[in-house]
PDB file of N, CA and C in Angstrom:
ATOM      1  N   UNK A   1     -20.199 -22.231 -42.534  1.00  0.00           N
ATOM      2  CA  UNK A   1     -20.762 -22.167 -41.202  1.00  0.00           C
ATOM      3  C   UNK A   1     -19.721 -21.571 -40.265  1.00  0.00           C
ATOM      4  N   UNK A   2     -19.854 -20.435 -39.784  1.00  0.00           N
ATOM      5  CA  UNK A   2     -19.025 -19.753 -38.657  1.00  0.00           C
ATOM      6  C   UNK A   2     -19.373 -20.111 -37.015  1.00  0.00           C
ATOM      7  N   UNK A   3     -18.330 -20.432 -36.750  1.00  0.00           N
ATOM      8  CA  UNK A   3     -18.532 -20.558 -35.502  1.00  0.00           C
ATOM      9  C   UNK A   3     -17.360 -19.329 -34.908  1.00  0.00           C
ATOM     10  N   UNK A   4     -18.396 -19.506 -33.457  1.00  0.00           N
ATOM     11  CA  UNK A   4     -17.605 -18.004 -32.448  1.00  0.00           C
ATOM     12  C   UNK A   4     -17.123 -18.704 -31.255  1.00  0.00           C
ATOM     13  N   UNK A   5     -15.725 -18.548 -31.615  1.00  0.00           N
ATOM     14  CA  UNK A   5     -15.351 -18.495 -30.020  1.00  0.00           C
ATOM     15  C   UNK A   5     -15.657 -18.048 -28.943  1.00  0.00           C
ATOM     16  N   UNK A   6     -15.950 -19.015 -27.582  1.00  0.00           N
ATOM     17  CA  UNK A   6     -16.838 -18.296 -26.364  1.00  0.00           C
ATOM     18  C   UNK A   6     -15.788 -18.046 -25.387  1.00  0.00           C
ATOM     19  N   UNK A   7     -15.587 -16.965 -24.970  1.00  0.00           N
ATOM     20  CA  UNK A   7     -14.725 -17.034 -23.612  1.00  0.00           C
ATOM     21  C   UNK A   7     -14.917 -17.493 -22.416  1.00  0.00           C
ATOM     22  N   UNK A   8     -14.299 -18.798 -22.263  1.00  0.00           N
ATOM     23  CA  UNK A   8     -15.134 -19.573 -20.993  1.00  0.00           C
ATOM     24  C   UNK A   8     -13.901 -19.412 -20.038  1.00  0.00           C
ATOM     25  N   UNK A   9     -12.952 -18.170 -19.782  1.00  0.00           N
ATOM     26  CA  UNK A   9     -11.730 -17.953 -18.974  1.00  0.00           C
ATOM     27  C   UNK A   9     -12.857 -17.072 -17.858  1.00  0.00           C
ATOM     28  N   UNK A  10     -12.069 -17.747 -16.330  1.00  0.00           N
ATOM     29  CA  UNK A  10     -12.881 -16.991 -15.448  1.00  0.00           C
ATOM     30  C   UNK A  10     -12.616 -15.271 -15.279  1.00  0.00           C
ATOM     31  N   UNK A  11     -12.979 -14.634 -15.602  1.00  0.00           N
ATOM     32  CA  UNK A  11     -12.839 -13.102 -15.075  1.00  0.00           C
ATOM     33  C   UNK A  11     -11.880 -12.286 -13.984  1.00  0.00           C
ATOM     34  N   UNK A  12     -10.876 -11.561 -14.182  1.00  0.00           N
ATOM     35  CA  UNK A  12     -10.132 -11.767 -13.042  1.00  0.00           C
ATOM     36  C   UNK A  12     -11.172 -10.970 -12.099  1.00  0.00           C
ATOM     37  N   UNK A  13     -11.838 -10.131 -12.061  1.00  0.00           N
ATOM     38  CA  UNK A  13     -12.411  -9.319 -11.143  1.00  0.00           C
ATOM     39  C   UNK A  13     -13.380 -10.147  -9.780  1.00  0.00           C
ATOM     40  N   UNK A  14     -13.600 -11.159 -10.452  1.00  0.00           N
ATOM     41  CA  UNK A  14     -14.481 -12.723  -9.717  1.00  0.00           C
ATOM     42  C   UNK A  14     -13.122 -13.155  -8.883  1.00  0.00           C
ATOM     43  N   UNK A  15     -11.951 -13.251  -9.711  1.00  0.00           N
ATOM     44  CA  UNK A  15     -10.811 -13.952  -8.632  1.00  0.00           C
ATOM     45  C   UNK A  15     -10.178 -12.806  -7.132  1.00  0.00           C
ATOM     46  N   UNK A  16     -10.358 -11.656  -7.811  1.00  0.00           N
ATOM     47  CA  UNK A  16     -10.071 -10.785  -6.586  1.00  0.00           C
ATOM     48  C   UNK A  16     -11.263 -10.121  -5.759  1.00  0.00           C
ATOM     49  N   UNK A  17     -12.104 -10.725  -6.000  1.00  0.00           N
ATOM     50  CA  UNK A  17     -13.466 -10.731  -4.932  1.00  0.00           C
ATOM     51  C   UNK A  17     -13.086 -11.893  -4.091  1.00  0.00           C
ATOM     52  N   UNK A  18     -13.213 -12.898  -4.895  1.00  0.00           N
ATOM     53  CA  UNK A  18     -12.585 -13.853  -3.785  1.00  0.00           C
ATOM     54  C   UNK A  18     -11.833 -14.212  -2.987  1.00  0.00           C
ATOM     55  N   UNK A  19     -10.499 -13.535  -3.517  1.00  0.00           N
ATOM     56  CA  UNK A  19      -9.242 -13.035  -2.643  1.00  0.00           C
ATOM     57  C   UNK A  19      -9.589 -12.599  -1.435  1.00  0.00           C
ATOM     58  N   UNK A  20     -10.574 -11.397  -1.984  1.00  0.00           N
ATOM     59  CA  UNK A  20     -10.467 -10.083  -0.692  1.00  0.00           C
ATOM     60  C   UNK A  20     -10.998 -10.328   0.418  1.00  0.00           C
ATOM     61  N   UNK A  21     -12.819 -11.248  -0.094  1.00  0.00           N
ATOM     62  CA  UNK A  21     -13.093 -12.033   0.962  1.00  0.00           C
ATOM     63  C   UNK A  21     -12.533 -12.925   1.684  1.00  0.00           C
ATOM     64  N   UNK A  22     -11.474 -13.818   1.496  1.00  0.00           N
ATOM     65  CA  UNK A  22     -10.513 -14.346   2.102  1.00  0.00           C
ATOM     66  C   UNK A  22     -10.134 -13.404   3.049  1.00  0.00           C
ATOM     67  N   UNK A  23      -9.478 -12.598   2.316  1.00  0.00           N
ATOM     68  CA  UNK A  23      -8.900 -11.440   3.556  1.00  0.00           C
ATOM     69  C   UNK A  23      -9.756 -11.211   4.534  1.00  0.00           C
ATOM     70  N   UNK A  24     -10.842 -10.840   4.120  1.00  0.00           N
ATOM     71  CA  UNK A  24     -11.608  -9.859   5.037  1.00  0.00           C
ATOM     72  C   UNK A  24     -11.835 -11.103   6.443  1.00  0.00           C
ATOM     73  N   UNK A  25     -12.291 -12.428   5.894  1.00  0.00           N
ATOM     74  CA  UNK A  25     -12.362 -13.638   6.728  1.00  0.00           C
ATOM     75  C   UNK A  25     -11.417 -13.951   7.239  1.00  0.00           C
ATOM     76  N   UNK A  26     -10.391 -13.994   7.042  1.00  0.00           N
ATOM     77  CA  UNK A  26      -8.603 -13.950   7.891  1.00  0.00           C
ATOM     78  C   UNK A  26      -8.648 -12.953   9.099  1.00  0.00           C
ATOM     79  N   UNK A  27      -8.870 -11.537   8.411  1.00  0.00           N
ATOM     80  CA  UNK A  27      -8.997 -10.483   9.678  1.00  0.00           C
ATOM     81  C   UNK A  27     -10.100 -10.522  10.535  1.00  0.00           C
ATOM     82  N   UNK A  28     -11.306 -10.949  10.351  1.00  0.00           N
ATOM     83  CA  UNK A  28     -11.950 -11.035  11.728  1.00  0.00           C
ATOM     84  C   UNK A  28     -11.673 -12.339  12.483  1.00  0.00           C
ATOM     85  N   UNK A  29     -11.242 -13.073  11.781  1.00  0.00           N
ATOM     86  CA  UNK A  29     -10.843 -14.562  12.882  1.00  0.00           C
ATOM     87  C   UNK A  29      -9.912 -13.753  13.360  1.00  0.00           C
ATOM     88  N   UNK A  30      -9.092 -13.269  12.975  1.00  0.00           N
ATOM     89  CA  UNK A  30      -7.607 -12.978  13.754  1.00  0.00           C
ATOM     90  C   UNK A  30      -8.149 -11.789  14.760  1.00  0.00           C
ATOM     91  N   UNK A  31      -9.193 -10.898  14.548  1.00  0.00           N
ATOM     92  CA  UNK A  31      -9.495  -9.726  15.705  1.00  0.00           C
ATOM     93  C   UNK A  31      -9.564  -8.244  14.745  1.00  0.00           C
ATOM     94  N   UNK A  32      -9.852  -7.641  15.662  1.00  0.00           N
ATOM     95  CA  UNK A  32     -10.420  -6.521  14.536  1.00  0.00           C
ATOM     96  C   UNK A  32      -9.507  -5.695  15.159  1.00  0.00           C
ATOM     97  N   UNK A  33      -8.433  -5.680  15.895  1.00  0.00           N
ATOM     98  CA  UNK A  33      -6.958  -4.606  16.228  1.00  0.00           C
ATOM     99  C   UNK A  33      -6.546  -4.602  14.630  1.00  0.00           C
ATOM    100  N   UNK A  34      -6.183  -6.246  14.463  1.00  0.00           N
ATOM    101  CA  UNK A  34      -5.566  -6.385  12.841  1.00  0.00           C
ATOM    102  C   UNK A  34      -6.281  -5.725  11.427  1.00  0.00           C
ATOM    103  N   UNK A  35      -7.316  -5.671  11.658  1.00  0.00           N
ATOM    104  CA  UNK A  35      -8.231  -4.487  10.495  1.00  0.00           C
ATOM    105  C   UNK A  35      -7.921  -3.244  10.730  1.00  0.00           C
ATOM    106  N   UNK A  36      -8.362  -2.519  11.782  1.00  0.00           N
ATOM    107  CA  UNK A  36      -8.182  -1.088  12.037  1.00  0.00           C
ATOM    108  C   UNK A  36      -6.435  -0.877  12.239  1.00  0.00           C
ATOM    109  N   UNK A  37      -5.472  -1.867  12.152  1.00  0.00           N
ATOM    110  CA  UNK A  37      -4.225  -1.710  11.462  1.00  0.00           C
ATOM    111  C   UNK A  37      -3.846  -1.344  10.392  1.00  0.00           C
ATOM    112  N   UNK A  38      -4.582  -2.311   9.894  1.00  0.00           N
ATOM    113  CA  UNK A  38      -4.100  -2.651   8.074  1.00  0.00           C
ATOM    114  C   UNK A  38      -4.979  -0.915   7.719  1.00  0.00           C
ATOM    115  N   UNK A  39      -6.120  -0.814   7.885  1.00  0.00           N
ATOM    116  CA  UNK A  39      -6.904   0.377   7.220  1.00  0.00           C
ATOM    117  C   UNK A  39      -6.333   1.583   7.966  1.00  0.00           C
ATOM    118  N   UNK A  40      -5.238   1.308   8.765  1.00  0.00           N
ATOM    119  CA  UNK A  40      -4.486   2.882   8.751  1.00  0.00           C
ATOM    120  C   UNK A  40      -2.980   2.993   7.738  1.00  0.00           C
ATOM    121  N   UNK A  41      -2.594   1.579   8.076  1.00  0.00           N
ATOM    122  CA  UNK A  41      -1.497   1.303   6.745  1.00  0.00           C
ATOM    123  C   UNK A  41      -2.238   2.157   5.350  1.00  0.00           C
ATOM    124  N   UNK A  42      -3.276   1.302   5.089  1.00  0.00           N
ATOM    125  CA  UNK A  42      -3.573   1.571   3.590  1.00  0.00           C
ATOM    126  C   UNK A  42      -4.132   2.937   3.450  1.00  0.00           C
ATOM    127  N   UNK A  43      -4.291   3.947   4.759  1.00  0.00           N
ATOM    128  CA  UNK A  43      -5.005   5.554   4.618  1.00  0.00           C
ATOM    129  C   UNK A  43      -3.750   6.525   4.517  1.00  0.00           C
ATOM    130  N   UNK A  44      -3.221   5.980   5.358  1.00  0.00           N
ATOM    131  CA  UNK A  44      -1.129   6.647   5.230  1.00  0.00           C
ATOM    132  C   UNK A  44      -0.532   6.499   3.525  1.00  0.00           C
ATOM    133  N   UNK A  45      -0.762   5.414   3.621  1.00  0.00           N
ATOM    134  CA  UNK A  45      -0.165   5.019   2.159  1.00  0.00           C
ATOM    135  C   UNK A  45      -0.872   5.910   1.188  1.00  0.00           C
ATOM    136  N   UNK A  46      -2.378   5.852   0.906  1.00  0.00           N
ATOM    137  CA  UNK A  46      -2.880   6.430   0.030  1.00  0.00           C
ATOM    138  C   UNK A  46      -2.756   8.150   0.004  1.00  0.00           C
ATOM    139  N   UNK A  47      -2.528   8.361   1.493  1.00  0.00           N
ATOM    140  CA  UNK A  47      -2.693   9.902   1.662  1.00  0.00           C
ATOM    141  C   UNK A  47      -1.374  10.614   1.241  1.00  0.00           C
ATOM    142  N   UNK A  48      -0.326   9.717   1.466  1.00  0.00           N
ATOM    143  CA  UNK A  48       1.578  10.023   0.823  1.00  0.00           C
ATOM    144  C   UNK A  48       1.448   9.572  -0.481  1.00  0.00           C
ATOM    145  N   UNK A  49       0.584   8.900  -0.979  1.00  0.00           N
ATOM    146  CA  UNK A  49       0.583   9.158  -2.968  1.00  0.00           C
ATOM    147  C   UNK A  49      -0.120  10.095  -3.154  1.00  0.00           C
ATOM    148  N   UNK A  50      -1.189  10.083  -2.769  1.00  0.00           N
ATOM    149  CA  UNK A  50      -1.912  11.337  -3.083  1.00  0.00           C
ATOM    150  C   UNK A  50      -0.944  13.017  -3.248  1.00  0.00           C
ATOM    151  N   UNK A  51       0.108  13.152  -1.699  1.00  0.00           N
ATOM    152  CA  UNK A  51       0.537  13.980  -1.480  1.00  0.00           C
ATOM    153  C   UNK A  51       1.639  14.335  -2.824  1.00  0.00           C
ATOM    154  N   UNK A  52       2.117  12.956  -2.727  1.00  0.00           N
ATOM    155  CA  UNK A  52       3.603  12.844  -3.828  1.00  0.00           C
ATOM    156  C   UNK A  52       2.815  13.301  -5.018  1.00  0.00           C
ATOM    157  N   UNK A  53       1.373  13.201  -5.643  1.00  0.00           N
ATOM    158  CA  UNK A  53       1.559  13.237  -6.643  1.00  0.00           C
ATOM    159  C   UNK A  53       1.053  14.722  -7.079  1.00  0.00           C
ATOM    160  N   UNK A  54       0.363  15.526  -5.824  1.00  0.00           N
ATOM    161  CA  UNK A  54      -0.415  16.833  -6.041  1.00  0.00           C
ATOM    162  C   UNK A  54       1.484  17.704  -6.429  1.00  0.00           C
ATOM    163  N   UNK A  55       2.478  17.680  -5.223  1.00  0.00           N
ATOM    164  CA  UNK A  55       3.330  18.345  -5.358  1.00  0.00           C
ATOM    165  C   UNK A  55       4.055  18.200  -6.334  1.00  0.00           C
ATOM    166  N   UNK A  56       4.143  16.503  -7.322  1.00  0.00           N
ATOM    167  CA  UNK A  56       4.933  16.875  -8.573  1.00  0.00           C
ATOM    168  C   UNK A  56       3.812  17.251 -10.013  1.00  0.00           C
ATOM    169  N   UNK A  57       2.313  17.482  -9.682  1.00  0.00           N
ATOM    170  CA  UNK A  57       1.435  18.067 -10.636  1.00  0.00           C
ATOM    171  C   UNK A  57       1.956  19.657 -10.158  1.00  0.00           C
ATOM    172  N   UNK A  58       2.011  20.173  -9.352  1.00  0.00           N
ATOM    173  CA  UNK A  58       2.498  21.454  -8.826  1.00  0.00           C
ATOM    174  C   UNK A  58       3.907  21.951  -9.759  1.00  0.00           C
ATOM    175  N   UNK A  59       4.857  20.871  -9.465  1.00  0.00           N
ATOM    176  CA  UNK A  59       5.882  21.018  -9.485  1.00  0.00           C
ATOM    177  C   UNK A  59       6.202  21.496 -11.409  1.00  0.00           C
ATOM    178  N   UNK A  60       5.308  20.300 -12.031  1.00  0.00           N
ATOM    179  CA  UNK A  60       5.452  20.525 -13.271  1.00  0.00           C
ATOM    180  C   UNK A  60       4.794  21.640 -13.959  1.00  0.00           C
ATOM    181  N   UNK A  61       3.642  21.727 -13.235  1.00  0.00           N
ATOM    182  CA  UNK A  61       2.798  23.015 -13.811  1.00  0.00           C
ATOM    183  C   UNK A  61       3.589  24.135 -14.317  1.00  0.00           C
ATOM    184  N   UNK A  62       4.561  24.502 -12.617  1.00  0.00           N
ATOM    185  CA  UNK A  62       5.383  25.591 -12.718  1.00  0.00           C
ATOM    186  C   UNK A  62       6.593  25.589 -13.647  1.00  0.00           C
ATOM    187  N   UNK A  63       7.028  24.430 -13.817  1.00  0.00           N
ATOM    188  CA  UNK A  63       8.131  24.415 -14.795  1.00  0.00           C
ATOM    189  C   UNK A  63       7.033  24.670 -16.671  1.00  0.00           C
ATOM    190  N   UNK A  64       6.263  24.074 -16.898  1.00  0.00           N
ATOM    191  CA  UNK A  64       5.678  24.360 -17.960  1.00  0.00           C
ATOM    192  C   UNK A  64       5.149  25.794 -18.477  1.00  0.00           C
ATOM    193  N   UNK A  65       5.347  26.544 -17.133  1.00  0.00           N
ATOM    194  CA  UNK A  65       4.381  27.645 -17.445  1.00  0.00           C
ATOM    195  C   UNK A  65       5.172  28.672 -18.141  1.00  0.00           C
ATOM    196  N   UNK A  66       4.584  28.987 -19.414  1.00  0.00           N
ATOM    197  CA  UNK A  66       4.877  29.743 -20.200  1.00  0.00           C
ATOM    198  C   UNK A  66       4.650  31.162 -20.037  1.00  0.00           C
ATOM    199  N   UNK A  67       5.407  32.089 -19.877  1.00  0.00           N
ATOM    200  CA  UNK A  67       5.656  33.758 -19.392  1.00  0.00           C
ATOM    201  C   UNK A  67       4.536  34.474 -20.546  1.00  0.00           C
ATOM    202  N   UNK A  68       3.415  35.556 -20.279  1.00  0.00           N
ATOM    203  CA  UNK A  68       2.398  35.794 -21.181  1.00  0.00           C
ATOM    204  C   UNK A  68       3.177  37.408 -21.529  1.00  0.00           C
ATOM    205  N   UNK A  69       3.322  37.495 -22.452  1.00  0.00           N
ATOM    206  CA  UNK A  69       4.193  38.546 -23.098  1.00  0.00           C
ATOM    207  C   UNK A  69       3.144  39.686 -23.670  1.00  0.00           C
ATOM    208  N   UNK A  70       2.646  40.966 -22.644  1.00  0.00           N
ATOM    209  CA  UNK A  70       1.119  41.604 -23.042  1.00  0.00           C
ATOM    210  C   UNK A  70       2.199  42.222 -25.009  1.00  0.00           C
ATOM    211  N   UNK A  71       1.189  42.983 -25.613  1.00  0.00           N
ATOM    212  CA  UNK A  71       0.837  43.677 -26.680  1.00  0.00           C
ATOM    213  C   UNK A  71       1.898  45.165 -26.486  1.00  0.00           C
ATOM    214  N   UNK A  72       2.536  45.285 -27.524  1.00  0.00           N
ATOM    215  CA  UNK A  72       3.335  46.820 -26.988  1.00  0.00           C
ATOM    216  C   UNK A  72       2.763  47.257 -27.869  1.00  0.00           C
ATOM    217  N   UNK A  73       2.652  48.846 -27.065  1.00  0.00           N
ATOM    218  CA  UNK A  73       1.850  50.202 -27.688  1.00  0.00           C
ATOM    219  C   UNK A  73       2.526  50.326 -28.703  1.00  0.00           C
ATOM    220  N   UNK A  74       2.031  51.163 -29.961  1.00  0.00           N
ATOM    221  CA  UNK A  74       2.597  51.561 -31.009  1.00  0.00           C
ATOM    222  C   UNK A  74       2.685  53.313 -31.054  1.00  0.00           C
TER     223      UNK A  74
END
C-alpha cells in the first residue's frame, strides 16, 4: 500500500501577498505623499537596472563580435 506525501507547507507566493498588503495598508494610513515616494524610488531604481544592464548587453555584444572575413577572388 503506497502512500503519497501531501504538501501541506504554505506557499511562499500566499506569504508575499500578504506582506504586500500589509504594505500597501501601512502606506495609506500613513498618507499617500509616502506611496507616490516609494513608487518613484522603485521607477528610478528599476529604470538604472534596466539602464546598467542594456549598456553592459551593448558592451558585450561589441567585445564578442567576430570580424566577417568576405571570400577572395581567385
Amino acid at each position: 500500500m503506497g502512500s503519497r506525501r501531501k504538501d501541506t507547507r504554505p506557499r511562499l507566493a500566499l506569504w508575499m501577498l500578504v506582506a504586500l498588503g500589509d504594505i500597501v495598508l501601512l502606506m495609506v494610513s500613513v498618507g499617500l505623499s509616502v506611496l507616490v515616494a516609494s513608487l518613484a524610488v522603485v521607477a528610478v531604481t528599476a529604470a538604472g537596472i534596466g539602464a546598467w544592464r542594456f549598456t553592459r548587453r551593448t558592451a558585450v555584444n561589441r567585445e564578442a563580435a567576430v570580424p566577417v572575413v568576405g571570400r577572395q577572388q581567385a
